[in-house]
PDB file of N, CA and C in Angstrom:
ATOM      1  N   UNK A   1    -119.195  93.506  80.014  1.00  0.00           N
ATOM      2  CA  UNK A   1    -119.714  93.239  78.695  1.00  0.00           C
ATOM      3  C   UNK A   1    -118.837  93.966  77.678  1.00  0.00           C
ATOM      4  N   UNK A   2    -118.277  93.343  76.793  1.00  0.00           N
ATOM      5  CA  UNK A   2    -118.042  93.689  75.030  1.00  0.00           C
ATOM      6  C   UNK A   2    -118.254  94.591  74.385  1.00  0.00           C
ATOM      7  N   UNK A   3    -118.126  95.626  73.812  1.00  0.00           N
ATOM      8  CA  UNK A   3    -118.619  96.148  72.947  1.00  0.00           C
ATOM      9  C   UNK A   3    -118.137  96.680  71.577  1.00  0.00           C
ATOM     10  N   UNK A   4    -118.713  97.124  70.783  1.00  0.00           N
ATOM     11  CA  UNK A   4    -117.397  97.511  69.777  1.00  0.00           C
ATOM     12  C   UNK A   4    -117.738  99.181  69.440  1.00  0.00           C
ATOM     13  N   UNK A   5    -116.570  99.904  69.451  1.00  0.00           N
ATOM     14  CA  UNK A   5    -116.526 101.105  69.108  1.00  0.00           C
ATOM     15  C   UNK A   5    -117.200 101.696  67.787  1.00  0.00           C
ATOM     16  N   UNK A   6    -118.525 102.401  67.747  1.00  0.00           N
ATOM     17  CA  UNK A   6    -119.029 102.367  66.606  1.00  0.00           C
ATOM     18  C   UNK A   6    -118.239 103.307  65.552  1.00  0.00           C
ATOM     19  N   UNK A   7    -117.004 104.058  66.135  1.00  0.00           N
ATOM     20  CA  UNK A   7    -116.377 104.684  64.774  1.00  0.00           C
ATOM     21  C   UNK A   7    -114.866 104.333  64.944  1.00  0.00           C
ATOM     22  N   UNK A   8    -114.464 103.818  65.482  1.00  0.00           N
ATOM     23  CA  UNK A   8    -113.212 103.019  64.981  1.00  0.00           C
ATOM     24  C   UNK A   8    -112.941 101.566  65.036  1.00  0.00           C
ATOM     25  N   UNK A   9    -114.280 100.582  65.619  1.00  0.00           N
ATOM     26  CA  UNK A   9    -113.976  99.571  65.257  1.00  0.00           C
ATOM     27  C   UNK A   9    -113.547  98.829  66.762  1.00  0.00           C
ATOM     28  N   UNK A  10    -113.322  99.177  67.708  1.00  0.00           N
ATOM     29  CA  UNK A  10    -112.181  98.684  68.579  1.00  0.00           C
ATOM     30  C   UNK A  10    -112.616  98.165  69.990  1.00  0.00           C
ATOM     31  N   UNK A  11    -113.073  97.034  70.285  1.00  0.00           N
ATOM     32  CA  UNK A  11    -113.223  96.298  71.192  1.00  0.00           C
ATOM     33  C   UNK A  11    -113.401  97.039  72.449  1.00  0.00           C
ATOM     34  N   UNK A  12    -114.385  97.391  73.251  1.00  0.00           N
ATOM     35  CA  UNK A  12    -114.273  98.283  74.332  1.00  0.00           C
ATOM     36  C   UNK A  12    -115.408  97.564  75.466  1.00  0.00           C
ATOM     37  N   UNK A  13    -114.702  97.526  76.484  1.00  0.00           N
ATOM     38  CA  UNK A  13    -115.513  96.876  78.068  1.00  0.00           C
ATOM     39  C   UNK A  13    -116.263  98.004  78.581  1.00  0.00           C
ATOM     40  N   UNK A  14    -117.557  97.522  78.829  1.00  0.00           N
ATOM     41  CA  UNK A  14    -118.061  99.058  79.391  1.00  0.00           C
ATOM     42  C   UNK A  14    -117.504  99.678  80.418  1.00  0.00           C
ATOM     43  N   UNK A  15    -116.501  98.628  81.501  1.00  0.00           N
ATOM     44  CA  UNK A  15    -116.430  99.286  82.883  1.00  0.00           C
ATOM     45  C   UNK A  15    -114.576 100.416  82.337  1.00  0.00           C
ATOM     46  N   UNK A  16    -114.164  99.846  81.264  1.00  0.00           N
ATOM     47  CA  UNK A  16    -113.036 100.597  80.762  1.00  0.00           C
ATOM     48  C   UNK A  16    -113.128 101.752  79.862  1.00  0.00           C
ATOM     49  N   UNK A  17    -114.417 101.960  79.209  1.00  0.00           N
ATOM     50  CA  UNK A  17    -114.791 102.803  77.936  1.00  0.00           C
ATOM     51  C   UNK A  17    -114.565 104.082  78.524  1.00  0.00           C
ATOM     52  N   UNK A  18    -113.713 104.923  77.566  1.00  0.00           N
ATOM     53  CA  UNK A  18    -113.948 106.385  77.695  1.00  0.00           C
ATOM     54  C   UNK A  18    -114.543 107.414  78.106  1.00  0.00           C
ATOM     55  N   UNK A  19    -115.724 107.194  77.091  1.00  0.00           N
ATOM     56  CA  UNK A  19    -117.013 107.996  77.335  1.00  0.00           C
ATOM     57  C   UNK A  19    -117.847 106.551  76.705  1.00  0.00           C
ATOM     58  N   UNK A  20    -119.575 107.126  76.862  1.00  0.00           N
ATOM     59  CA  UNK A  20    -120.420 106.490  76.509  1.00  0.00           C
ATOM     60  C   UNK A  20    -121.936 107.195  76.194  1.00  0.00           C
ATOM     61  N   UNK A  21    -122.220 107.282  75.057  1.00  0.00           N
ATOM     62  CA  UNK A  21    -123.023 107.835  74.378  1.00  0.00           C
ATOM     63  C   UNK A  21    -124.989 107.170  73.820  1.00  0.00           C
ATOM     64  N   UNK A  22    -125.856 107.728  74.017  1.00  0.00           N
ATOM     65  CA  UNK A  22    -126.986 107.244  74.121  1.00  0.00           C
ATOM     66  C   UNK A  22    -127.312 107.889  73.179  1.00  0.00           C
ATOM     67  N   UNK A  23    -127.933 107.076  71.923  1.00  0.00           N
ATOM     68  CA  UNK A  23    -128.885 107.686  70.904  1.00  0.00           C
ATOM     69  C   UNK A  23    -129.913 106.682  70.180  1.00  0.00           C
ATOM     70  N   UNK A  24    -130.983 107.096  70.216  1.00  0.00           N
ATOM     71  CA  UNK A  24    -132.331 106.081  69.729  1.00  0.00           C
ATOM     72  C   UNK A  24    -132.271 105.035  71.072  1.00  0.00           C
ATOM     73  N   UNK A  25    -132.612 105.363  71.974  1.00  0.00           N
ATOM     74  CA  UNK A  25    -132.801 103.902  73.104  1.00  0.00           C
ATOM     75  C   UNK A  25    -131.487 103.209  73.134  1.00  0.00           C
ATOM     76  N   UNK A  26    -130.579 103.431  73.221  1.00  0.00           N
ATOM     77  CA  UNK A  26    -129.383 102.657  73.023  1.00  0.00           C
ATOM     78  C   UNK A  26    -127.906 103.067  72.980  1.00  0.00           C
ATOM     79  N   UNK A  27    -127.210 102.522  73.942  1.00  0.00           N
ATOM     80  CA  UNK A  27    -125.570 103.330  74.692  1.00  0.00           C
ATOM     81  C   UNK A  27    -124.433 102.381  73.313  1.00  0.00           C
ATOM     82  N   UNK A  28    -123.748 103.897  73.530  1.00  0.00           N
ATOM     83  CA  UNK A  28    -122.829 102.741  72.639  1.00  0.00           C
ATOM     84  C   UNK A  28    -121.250 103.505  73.720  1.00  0.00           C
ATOM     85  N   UNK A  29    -120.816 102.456  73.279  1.00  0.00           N
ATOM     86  CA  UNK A  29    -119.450 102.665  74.402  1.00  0.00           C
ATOM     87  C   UNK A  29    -117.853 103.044  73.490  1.00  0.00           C
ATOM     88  N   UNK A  30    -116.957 103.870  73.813  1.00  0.00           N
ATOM     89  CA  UNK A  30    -116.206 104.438  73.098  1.00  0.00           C
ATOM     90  C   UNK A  30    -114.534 104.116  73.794  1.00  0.00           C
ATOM     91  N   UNK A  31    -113.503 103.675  73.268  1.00  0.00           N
ATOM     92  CA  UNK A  31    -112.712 103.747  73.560  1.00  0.00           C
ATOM     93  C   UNK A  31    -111.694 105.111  73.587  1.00  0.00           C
ATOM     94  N   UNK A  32    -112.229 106.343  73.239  1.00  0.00           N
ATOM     95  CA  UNK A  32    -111.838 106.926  73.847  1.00  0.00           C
ATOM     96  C   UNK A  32    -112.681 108.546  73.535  1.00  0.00           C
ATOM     97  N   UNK A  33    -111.894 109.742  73.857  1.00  0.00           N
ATOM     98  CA  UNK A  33    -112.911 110.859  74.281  1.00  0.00           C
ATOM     99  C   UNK A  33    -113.189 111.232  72.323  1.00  0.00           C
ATOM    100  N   UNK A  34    -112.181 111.558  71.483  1.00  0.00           N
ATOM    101  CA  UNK A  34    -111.993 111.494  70.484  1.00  0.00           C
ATOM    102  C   UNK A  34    -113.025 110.790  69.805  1.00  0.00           C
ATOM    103  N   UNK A  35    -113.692 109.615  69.735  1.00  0.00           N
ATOM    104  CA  UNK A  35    -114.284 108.381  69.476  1.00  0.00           C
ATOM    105  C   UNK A  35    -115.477 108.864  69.607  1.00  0.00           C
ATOM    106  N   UNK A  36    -115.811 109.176  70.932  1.00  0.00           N
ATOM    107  CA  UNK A  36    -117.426 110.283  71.087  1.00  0.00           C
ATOM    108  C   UNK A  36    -117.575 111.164  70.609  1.00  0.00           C
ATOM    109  N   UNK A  37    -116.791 112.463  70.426  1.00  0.00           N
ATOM    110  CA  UNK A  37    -117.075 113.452  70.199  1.00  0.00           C
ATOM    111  C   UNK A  37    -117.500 113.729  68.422  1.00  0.00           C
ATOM    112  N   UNK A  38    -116.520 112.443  67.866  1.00  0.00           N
ATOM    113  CA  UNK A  38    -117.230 112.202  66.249  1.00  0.00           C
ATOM    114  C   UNK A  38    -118.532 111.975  66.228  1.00  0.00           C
ATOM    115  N   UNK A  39    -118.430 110.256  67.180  1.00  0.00           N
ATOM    116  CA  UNK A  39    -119.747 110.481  67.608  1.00  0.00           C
ATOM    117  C   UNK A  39    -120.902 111.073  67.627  1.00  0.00           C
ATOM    118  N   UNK A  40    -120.580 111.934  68.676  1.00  0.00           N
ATOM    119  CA  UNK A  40    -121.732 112.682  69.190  1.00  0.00           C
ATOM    120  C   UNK A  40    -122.120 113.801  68.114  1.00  0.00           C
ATOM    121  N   UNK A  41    -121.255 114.120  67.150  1.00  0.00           N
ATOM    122  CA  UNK A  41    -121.188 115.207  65.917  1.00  0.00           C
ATOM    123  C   UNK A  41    -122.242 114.646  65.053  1.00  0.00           C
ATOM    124  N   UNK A  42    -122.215 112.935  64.602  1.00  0.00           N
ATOM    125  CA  UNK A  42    -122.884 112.750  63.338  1.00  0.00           C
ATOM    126  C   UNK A  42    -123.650 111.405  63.675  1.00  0.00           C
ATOM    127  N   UNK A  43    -123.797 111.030  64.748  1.00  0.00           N
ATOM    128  CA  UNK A  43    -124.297 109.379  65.135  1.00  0.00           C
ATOM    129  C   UNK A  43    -124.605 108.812  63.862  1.00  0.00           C
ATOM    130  N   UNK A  44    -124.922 109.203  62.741  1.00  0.00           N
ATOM    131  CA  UNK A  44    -125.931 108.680  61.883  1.00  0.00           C
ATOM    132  C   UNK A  44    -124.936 108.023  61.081  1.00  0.00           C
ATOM    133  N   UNK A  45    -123.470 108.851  60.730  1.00  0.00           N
ATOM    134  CA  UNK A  45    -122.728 108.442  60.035  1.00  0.00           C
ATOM    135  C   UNK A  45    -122.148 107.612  59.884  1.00  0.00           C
ATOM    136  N   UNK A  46    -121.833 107.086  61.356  1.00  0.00           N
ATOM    137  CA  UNK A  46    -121.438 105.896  61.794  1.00  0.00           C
ATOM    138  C   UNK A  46    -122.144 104.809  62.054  1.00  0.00           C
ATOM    139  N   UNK A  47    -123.266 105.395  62.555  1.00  0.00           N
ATOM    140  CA  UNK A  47    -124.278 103.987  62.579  1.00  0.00           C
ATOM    141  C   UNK A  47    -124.509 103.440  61.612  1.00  0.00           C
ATOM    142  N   UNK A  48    -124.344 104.097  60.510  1.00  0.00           N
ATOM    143  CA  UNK A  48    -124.225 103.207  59.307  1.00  0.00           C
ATOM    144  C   UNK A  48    -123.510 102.112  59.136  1.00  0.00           C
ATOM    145  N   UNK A  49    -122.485 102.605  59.060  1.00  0.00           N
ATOM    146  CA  UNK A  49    -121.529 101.662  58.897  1.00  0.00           C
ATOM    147  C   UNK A  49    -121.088 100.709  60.139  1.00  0.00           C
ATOM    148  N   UNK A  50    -121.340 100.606  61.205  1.00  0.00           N
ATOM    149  CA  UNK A  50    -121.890 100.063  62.064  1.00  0.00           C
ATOM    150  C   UNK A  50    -123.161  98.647  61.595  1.00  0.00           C
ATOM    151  N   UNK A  51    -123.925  99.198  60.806  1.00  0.00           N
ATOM    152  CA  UNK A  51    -125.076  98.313  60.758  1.00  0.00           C
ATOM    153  C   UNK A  51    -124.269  97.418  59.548  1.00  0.00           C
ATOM    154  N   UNK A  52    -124.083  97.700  58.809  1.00  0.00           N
ATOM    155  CA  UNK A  52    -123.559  97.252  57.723  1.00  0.00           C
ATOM    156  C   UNK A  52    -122.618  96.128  58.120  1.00  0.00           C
ATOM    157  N   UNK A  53    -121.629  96.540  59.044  1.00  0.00           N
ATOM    158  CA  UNK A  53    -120.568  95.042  59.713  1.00  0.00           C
ATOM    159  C   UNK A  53    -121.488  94.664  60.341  1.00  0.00           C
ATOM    160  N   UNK A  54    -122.355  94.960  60.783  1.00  0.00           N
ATOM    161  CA  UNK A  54    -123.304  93.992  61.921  1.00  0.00           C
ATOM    162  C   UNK A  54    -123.545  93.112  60.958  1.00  0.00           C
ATOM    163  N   UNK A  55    -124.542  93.158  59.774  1.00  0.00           N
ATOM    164  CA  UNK A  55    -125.475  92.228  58.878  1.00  0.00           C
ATOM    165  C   UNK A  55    -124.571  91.358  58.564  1.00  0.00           C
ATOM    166  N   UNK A  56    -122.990  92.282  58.135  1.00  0.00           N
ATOM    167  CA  UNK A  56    -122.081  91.071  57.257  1.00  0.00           C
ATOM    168  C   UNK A  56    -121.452  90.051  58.265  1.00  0.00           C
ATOM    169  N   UNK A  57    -121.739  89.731  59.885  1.00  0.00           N
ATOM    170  CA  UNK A  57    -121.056  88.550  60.854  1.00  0.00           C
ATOM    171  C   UNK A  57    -122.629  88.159  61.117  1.00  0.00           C
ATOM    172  N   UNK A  58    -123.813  88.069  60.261  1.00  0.00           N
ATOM    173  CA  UNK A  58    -124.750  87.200  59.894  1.00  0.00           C
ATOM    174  C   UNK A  58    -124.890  86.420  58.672  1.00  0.00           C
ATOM    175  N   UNK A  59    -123.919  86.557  57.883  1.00  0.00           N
ATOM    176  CA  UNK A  59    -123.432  85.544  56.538  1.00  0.00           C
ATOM    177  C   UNK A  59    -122.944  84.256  57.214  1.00  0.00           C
TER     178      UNK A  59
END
């Protein structure tokens, strides 16, 4: 399965991902260790902006 890197954007397979991170019921997958560790620092910050490209590939 697909996924997209919630702080840089970047296409990541779960069985290839870096690391992989769980917050609120839900894994998000990282292309690399760098990628989590922002991550794992501020989830919130990114999930933002995260949600935000989500809504805008529902236009």
């Amino acid at each position: 399965m697909e996924n997209i890197d919630p702080v840089c954007g970047m296409s990541v397979e779960n069985g290839n991902a870096a690391g992989r991170s769980e917050y609120e019921a839900r894994y998000y997958y990282f292309c690399s260790s760098e990628c989590k560790d922002s991550f794992d620092a501020d989830p919130e910050r990114y999930l933002e902006v995260y949600r935000i490209a989500a809504a805008g590939e529902g236009k």
